[in-house]
PDB file of N, CA and C in Angstrom:
ATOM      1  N   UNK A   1     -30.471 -79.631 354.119  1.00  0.00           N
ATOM      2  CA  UNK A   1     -30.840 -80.917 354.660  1.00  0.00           C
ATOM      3  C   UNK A   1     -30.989 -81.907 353.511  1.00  0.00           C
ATOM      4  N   UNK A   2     -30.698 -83.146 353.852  1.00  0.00           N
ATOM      5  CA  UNK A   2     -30.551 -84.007 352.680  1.00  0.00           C
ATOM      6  C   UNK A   2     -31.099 -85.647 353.289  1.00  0.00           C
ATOM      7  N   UNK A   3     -31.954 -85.840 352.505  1.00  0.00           N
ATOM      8  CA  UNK A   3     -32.620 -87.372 352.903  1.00  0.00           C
ATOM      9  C   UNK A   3     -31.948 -88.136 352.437  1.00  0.00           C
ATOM     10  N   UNK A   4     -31.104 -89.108 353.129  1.00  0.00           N
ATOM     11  CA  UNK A   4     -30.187 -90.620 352.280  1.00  0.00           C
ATOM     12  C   UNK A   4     -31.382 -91.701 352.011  1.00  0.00           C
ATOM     13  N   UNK A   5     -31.642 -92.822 351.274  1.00  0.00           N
ATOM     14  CA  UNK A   5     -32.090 -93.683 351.197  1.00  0.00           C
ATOM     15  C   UNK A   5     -31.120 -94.996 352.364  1.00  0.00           C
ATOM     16  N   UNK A   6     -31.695 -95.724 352.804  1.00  0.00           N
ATOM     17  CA  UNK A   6     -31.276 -96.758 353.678  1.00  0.00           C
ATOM     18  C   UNK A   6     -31.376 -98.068 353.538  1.00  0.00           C
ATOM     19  N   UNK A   7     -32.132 -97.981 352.453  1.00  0.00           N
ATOM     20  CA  UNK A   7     -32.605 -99.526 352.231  1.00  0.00           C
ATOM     21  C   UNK A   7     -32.642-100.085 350.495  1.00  0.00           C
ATOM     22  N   UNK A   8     -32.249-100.868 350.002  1.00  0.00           N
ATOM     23  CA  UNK A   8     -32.446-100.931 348.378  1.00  0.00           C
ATOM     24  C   UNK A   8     -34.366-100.616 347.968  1.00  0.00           C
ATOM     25  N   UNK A   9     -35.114-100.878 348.795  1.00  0.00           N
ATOM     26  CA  UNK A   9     -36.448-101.120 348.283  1.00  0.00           C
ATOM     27  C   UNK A   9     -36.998 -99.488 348.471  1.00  0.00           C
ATOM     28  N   UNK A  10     -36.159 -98.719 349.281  1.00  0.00           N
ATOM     29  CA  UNK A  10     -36.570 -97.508 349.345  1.00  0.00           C
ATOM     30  C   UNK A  10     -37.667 -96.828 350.287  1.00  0.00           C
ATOM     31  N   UNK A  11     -38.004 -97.525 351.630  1.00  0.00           N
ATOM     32  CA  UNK A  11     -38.808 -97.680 352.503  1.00  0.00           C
ATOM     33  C   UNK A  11     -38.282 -96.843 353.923  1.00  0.00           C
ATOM     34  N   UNK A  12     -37.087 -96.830 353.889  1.00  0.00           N
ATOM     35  CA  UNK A  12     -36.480 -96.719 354.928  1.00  0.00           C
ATOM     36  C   UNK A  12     -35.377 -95.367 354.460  1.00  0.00           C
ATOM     37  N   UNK A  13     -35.081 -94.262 355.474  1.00  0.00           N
ATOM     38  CA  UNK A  13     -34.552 -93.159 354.839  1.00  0.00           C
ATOM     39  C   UNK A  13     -33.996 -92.360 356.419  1.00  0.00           C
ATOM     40  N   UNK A  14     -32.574 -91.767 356.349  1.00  0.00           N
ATOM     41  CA  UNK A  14     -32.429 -91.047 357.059  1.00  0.00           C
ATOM     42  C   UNK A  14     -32.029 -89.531 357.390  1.00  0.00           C
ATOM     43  N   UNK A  15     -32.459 -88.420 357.626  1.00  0.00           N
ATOM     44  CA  UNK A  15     -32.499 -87.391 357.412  1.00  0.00           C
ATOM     45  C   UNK A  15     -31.068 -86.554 358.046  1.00  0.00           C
ATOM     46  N   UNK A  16     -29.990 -85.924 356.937  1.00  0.00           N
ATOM     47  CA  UNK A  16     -28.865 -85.543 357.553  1.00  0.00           C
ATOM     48  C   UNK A  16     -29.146 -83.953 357.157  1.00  0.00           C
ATOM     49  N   UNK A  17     -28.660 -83.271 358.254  1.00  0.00           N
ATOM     50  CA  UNK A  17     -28.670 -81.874 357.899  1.00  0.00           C
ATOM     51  C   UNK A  17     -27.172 -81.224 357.850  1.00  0.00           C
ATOM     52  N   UNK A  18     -27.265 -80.219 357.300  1.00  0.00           N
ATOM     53  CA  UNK A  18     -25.979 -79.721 357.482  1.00  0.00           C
ATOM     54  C   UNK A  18     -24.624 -79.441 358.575  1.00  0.00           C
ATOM     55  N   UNK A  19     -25.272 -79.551 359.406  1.00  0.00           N
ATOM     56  CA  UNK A  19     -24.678 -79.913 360.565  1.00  0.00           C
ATOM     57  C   UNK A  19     -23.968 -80.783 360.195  1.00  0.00           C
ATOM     58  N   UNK A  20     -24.792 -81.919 360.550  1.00  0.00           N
ATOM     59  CA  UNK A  20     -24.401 -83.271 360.269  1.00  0.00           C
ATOM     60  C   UNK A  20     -22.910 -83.170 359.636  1.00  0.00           C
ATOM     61  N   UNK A  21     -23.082 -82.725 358.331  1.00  0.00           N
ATOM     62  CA  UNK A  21     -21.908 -82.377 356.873  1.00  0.00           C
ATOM     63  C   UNK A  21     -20.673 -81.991 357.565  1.00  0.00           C
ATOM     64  N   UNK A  22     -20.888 -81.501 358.336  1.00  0.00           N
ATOM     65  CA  UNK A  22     -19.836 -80.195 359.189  1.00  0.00           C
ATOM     66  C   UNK A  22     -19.208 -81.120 360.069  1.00  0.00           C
ATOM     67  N   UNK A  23     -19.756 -81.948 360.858  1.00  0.00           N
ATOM     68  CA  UNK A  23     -19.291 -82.435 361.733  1.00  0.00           C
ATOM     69  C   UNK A  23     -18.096 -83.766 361.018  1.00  0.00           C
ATOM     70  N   UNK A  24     -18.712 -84.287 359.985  1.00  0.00           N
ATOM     71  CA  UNK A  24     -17.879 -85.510 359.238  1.00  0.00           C
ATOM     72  C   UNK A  24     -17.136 -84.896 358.992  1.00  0.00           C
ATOM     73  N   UNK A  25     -17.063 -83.713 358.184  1.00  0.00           N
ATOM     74  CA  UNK A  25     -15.808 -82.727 357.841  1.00  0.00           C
ATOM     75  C   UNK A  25     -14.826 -82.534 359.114  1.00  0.00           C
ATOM     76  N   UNK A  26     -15.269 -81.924 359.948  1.00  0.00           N
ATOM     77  CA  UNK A  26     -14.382 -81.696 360.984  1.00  0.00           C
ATOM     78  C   UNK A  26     -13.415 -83.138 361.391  1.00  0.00           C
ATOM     79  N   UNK A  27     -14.331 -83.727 361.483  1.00  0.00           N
ATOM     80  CA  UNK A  27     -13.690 -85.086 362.516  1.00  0.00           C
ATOM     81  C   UNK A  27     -13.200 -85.661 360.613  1.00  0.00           C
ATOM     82  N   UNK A  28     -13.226 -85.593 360.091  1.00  0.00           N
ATOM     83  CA  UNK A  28     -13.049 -86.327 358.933  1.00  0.00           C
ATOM     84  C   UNK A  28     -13.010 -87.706 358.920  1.00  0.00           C
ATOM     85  N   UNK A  29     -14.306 -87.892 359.432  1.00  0.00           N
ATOM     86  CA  UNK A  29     -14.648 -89.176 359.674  1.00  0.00           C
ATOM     87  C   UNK A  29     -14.399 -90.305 358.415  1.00  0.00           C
ATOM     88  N   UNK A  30     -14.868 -89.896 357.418  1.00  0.00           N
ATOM     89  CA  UNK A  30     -14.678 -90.688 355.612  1.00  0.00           C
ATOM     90  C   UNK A  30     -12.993 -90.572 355.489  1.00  0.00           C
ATOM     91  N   UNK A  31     -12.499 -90.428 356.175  1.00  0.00           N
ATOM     92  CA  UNK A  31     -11.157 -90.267 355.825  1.00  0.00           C
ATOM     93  C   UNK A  31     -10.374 -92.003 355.837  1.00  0.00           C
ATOM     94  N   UNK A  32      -9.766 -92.233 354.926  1.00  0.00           N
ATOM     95  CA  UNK A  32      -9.160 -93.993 354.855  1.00  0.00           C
ATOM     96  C   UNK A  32     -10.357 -94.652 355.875  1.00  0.00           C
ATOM     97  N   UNK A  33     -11.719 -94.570 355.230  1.00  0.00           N
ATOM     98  CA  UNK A  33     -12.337 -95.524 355.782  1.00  0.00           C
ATOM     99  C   UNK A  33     -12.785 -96.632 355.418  1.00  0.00           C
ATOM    100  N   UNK A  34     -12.489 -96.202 353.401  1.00  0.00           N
ATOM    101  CA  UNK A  34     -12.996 -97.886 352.698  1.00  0.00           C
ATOM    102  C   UNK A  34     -11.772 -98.120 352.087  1.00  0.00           C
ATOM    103  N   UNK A  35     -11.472 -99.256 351.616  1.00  0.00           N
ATOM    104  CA  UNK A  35     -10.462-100.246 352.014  1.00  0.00           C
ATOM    105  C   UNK A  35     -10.354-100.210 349.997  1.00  0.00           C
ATOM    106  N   UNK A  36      -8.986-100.530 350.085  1.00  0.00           N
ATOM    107  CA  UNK A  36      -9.071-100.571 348.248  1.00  0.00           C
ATOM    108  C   UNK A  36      -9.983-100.782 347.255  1.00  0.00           C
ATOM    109  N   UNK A  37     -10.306-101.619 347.684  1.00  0.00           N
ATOM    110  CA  UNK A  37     -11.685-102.218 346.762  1.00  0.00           C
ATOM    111  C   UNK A  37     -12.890-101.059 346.639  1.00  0.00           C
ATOM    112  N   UNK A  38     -12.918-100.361 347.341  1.00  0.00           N
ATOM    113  CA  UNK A  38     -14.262 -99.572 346.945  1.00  0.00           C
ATOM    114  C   UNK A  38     -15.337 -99.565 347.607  1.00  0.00           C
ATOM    115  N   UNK A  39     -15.232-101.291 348.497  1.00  0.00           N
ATOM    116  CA  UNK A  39     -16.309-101.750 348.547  1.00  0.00           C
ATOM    117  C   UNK A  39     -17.016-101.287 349.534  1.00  0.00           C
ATOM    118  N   UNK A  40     -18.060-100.945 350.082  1.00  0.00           N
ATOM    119  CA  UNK A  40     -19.110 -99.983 351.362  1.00  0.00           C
ATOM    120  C   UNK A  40     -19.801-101.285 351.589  1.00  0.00           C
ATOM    121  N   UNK A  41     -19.607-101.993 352.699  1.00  0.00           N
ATOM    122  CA  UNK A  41     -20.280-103.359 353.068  1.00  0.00           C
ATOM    123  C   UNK A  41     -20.483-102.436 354.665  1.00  0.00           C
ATOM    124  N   UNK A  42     -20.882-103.836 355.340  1.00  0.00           N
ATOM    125  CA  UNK A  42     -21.120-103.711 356.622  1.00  0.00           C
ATOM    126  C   UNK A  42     -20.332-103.453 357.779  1.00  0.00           C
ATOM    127  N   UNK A  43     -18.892-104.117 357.321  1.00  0.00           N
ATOM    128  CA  UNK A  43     -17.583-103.818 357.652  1.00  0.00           C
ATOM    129  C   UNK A  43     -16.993-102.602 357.665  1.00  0.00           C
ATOM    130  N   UNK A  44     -17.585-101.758 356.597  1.00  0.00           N
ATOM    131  CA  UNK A  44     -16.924-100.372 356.577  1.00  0.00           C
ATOM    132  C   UNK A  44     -17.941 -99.288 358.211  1.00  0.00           C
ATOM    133  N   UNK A  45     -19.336 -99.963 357.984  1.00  0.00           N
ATOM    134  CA  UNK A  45     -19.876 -99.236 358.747  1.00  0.00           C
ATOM    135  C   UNK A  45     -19.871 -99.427 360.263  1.00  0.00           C
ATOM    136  N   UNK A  46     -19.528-100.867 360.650  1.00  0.00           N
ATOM    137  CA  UNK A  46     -18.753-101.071 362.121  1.00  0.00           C
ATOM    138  C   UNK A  46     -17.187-100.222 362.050  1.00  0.00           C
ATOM    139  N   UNK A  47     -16.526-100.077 361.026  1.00  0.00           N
ATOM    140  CA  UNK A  47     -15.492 -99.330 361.136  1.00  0.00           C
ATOM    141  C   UNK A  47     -15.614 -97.865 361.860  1.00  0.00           C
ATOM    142  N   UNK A  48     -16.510 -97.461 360.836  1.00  0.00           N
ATOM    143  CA  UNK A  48     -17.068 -96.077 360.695  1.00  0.00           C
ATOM    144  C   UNK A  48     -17.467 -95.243 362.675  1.00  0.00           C
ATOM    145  N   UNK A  49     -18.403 -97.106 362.822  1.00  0.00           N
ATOM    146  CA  UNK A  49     -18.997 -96.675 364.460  1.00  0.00           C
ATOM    147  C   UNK A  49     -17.345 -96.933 365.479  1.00  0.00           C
ATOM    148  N   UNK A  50     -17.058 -97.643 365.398  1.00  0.00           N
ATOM    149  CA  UNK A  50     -15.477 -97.682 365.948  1.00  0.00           C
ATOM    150  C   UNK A  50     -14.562 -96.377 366.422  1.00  0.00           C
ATOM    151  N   UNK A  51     -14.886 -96.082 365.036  1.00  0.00           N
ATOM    152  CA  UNK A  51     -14.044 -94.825 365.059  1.00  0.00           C
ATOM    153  C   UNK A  51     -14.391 -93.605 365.653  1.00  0.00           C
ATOM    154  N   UNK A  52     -16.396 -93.579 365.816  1.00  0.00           N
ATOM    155  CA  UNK A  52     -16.570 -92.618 366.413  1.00  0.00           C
ATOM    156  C   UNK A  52     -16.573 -92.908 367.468  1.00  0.00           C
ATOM    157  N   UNK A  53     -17.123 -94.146 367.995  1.00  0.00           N
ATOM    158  CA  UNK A  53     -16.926 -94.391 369.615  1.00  0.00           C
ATOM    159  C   UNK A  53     -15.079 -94.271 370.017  1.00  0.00           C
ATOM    160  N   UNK A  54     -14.263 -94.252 369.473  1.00  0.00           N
ATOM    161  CA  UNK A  54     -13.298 -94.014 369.913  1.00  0.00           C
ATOM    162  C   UNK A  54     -13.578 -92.723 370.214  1.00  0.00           C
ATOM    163  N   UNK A  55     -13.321 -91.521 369.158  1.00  0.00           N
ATOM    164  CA  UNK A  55     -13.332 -89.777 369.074  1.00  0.00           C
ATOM    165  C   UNK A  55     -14.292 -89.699 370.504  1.00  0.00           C
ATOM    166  N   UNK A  56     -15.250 -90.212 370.730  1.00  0.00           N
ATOM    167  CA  UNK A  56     -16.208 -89.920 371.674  1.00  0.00           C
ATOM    168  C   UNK A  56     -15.623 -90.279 373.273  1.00  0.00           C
ATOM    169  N   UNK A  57     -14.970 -91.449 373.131  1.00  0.00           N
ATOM    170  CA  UNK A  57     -14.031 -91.838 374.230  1.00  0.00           C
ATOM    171  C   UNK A  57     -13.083 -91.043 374.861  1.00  0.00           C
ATOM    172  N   UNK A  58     -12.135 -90.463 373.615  1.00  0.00           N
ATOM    173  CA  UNK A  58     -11.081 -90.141 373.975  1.00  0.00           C
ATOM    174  C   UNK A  58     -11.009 -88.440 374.457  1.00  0.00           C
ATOM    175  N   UNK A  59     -12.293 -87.573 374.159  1.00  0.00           N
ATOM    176  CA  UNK A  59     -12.493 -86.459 374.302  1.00  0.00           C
ATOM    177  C   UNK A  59     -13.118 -86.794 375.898  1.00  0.00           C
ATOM    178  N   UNK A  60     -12.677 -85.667 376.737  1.00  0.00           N
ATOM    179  CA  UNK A  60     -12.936 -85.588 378.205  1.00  0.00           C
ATOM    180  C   UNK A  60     -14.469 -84.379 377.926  1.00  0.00           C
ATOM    181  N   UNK A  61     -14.322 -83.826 377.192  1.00  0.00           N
ATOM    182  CA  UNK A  61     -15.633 -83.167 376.800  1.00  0.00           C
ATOM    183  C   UNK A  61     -16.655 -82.933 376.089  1.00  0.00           C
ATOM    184  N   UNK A  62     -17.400 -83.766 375.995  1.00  0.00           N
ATOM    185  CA  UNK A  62     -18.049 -84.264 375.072  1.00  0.00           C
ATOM    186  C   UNK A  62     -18.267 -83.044 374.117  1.00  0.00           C
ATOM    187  N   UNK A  63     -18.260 -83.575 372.529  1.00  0.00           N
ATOM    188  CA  UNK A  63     -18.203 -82.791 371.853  1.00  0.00           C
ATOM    189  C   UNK A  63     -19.941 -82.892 371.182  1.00  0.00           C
ATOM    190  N   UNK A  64     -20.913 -81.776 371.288  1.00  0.00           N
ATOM    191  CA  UNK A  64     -22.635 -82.131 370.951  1.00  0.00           C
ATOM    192  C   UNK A  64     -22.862 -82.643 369.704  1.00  0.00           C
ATOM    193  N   UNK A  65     -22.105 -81.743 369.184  1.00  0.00           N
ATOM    194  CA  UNK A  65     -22.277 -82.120 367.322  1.00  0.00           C
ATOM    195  C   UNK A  65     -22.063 -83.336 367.340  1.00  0.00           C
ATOM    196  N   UNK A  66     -21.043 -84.158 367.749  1.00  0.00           N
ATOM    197  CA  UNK A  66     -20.429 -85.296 367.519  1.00  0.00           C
ATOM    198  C   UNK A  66     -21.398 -86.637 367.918  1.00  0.00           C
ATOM    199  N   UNK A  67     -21.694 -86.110 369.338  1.00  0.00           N
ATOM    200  CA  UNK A  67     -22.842 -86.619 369.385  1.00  0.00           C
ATOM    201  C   UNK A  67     -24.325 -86.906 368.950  1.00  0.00           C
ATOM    202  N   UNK A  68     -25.027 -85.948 368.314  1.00  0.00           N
ATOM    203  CA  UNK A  68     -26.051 -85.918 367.894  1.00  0.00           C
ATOM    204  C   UNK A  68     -25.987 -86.312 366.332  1.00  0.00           C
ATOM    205  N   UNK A  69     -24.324 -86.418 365.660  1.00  0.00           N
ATOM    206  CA  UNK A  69     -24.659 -86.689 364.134  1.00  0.00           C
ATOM    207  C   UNK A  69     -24.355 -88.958 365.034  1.00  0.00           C
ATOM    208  N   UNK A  70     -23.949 -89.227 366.027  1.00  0.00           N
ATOM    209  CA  UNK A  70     -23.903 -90.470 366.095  1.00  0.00           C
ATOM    210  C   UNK A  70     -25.377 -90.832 366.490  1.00  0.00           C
ATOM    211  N   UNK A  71     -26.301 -90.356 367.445  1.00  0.00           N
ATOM    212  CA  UNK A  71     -27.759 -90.540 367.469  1.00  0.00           C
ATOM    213  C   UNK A  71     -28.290 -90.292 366.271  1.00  0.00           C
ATOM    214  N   UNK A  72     -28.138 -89.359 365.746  1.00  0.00           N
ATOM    215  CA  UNK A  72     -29.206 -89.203 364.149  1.00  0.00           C
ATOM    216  C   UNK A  72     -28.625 -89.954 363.319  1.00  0.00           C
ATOM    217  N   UNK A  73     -27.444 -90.402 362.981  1.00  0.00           N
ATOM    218  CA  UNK A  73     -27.081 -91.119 361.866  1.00  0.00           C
ATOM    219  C   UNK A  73     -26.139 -92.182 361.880  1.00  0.00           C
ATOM    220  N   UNK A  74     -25.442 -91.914 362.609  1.00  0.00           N
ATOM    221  CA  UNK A  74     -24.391 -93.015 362.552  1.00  0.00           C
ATOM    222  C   UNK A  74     -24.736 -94.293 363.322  1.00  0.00           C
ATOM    223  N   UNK A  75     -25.525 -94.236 364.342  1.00  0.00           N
ATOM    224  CA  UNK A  75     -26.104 -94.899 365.420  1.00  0.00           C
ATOM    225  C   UNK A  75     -27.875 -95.296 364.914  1.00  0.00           C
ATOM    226  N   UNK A  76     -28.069 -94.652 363.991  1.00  0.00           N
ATOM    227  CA  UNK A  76     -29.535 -94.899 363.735  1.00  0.00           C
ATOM    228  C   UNK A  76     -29.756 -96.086 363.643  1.00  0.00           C
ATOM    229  N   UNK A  77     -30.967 -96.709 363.702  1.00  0.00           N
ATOM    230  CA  UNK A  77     -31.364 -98.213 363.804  1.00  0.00           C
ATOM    231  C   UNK A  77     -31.550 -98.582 362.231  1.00  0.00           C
ATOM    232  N   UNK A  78     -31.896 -97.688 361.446  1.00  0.00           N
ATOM    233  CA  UNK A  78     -32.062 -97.693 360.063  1.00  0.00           C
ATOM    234  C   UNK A  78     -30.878 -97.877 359.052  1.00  0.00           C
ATOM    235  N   UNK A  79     -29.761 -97.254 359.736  1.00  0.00           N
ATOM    236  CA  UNK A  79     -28.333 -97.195 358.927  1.00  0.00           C
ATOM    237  C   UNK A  79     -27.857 -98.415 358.626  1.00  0.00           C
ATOM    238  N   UNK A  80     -27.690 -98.845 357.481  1.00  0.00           N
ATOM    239  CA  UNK A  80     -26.799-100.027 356.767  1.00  0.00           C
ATOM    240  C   UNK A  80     -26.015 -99.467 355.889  1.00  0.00           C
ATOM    241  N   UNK A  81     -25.153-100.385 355.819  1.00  0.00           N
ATOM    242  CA  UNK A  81     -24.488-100.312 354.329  1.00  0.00           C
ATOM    243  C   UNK A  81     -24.929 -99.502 353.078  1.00  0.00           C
ATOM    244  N   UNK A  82     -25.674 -99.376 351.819  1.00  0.00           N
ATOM    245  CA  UNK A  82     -26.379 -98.848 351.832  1.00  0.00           C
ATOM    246  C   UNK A  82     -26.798 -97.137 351.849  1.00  0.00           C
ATOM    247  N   UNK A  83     -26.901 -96.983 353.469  1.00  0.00           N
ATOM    248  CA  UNK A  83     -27.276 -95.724 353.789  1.00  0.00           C
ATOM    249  C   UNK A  83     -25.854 -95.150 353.482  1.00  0.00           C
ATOM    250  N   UNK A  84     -24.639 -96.266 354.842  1.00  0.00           N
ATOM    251  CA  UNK A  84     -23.347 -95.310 354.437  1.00  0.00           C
ATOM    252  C   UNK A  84     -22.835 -94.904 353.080  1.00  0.00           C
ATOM    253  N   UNK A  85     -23.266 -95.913 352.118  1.00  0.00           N
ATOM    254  CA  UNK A  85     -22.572 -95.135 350.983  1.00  0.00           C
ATOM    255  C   UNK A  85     -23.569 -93.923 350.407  1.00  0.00           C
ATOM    256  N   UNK A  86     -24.784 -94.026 350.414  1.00  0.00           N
ATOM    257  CA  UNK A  86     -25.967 -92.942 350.325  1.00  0.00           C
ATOM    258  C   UNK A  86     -24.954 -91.338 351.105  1.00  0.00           C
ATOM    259  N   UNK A  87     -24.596 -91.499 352.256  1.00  0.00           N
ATOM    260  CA  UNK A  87     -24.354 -90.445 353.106  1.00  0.00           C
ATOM    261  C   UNK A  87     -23.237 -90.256 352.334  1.00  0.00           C
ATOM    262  N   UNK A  88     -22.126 -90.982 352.171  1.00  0.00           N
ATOM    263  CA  UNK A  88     -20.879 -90.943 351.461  1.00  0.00           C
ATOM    264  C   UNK A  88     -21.091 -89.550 350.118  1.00  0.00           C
ATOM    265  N   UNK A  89     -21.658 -90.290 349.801  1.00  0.00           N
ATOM    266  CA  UNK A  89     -22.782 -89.251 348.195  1.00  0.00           C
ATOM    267  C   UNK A  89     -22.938 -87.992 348.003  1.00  0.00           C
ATOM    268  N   UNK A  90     -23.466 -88.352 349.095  1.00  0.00           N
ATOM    269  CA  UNK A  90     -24.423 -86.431 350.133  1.00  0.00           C
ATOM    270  C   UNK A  90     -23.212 -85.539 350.416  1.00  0.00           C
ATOM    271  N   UNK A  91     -22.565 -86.332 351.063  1.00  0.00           N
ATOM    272  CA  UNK A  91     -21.553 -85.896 351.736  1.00  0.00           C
ATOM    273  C   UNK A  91     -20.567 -84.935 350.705  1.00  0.00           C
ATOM    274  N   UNK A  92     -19.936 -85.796 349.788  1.00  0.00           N
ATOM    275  CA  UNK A  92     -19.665 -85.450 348.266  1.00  0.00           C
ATOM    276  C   UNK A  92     -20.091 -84.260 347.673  1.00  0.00           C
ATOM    277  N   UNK A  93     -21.328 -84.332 347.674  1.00  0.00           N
ATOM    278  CA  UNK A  93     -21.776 -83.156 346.750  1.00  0.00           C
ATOM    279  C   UNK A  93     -22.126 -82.325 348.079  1.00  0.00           C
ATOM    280  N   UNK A  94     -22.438 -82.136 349.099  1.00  0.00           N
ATOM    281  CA  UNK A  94     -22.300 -80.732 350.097  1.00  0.00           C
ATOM    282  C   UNK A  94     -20.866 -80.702 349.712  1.00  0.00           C
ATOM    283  N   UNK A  95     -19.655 -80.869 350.211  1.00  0.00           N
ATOM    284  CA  UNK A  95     -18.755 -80.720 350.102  1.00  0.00           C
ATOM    285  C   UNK A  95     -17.990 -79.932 348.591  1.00  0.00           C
ATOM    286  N   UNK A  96     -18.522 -80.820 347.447  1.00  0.00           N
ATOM    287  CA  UNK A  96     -18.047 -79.953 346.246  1.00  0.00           C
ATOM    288  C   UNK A  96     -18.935 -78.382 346.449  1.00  0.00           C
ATOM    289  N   UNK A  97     -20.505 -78.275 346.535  1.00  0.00           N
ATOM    290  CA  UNK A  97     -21.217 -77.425 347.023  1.00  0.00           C
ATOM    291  C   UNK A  97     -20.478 -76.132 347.965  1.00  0.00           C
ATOM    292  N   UNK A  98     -20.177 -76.943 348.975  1.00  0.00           N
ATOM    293  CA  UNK A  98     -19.336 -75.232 349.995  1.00  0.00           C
ATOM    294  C   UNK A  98     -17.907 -75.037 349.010  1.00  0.00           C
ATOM    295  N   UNK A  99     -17.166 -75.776 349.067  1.00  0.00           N
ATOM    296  CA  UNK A  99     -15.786 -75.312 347.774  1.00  0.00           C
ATOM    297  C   UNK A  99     -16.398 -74.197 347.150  1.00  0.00           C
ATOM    298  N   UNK A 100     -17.331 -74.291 346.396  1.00  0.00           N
ATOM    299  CA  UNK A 100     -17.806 -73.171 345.250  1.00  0.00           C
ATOM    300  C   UNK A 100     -18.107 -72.139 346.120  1.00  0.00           C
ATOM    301  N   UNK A 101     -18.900 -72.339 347.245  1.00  0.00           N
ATOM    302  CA  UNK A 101     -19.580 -71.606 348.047  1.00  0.00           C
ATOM    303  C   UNK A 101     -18.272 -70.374 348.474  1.00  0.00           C
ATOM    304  N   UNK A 102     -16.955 -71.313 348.779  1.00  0.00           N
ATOM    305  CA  UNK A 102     -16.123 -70.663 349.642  1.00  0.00           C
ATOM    306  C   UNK A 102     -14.827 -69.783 348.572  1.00  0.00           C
ATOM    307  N   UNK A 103     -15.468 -70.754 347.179  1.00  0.00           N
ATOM    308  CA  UNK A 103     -14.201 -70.113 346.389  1.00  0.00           C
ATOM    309  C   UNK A 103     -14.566 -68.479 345.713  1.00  0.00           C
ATOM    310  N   UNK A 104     -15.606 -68.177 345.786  1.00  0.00           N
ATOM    311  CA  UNK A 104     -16.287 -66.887 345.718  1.00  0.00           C
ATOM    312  C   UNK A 104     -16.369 -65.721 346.701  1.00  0.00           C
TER     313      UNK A 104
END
């Protein structure tokens, strides 16, 4: 489990668990989601919700995981800019993390 920060002043924080990790992986949600520049604005994170309300649309069965990482995180009232690149981070290092995990 991994706490993102959400806010620059550090007040505000949202809690992703591994799950969570699994599910971005699967759906490869971070996949061509920021734009040349680099840049993680607010734009990337209406992208981000776009994309899952599509996946969520277009499945006739709702998928739980998918759902519950958009209530806990993607949908959180706390999530900005910010958080997404915080999660981006997390995301990163679980990810280098299972590689090792899996290359053994």
């Amino acid at each position: 489990m991994a706490k993102i920060q959400t806010n620059a002043s550090g007040t505000r924080s949202i809690e992703v668990t591994t799950q969570h990790m699994a599910t971005i992986e699967q759906y490869q949600l971070f996949k061509d989601l920021i734009d040349s520049n680099g840049i993680i604005d607010e734009q990337v994170l209406d992208k981000l919700r776009l994309n899952v309300r599509s996946l969520l649309e277009s499945q006739t069965g709702s998928d739980k995981q998918l759902l519950d990482l958009c209530l806990d995180v993607v949908y959180h009232p706390n999530m900005k800019a910010l958080g997404l690149q915080n999660l981006i981070s997390a995301y990163l290092e679980w990810k280098e993390q299972n590689s090792d995990v899996q290359a053994d």
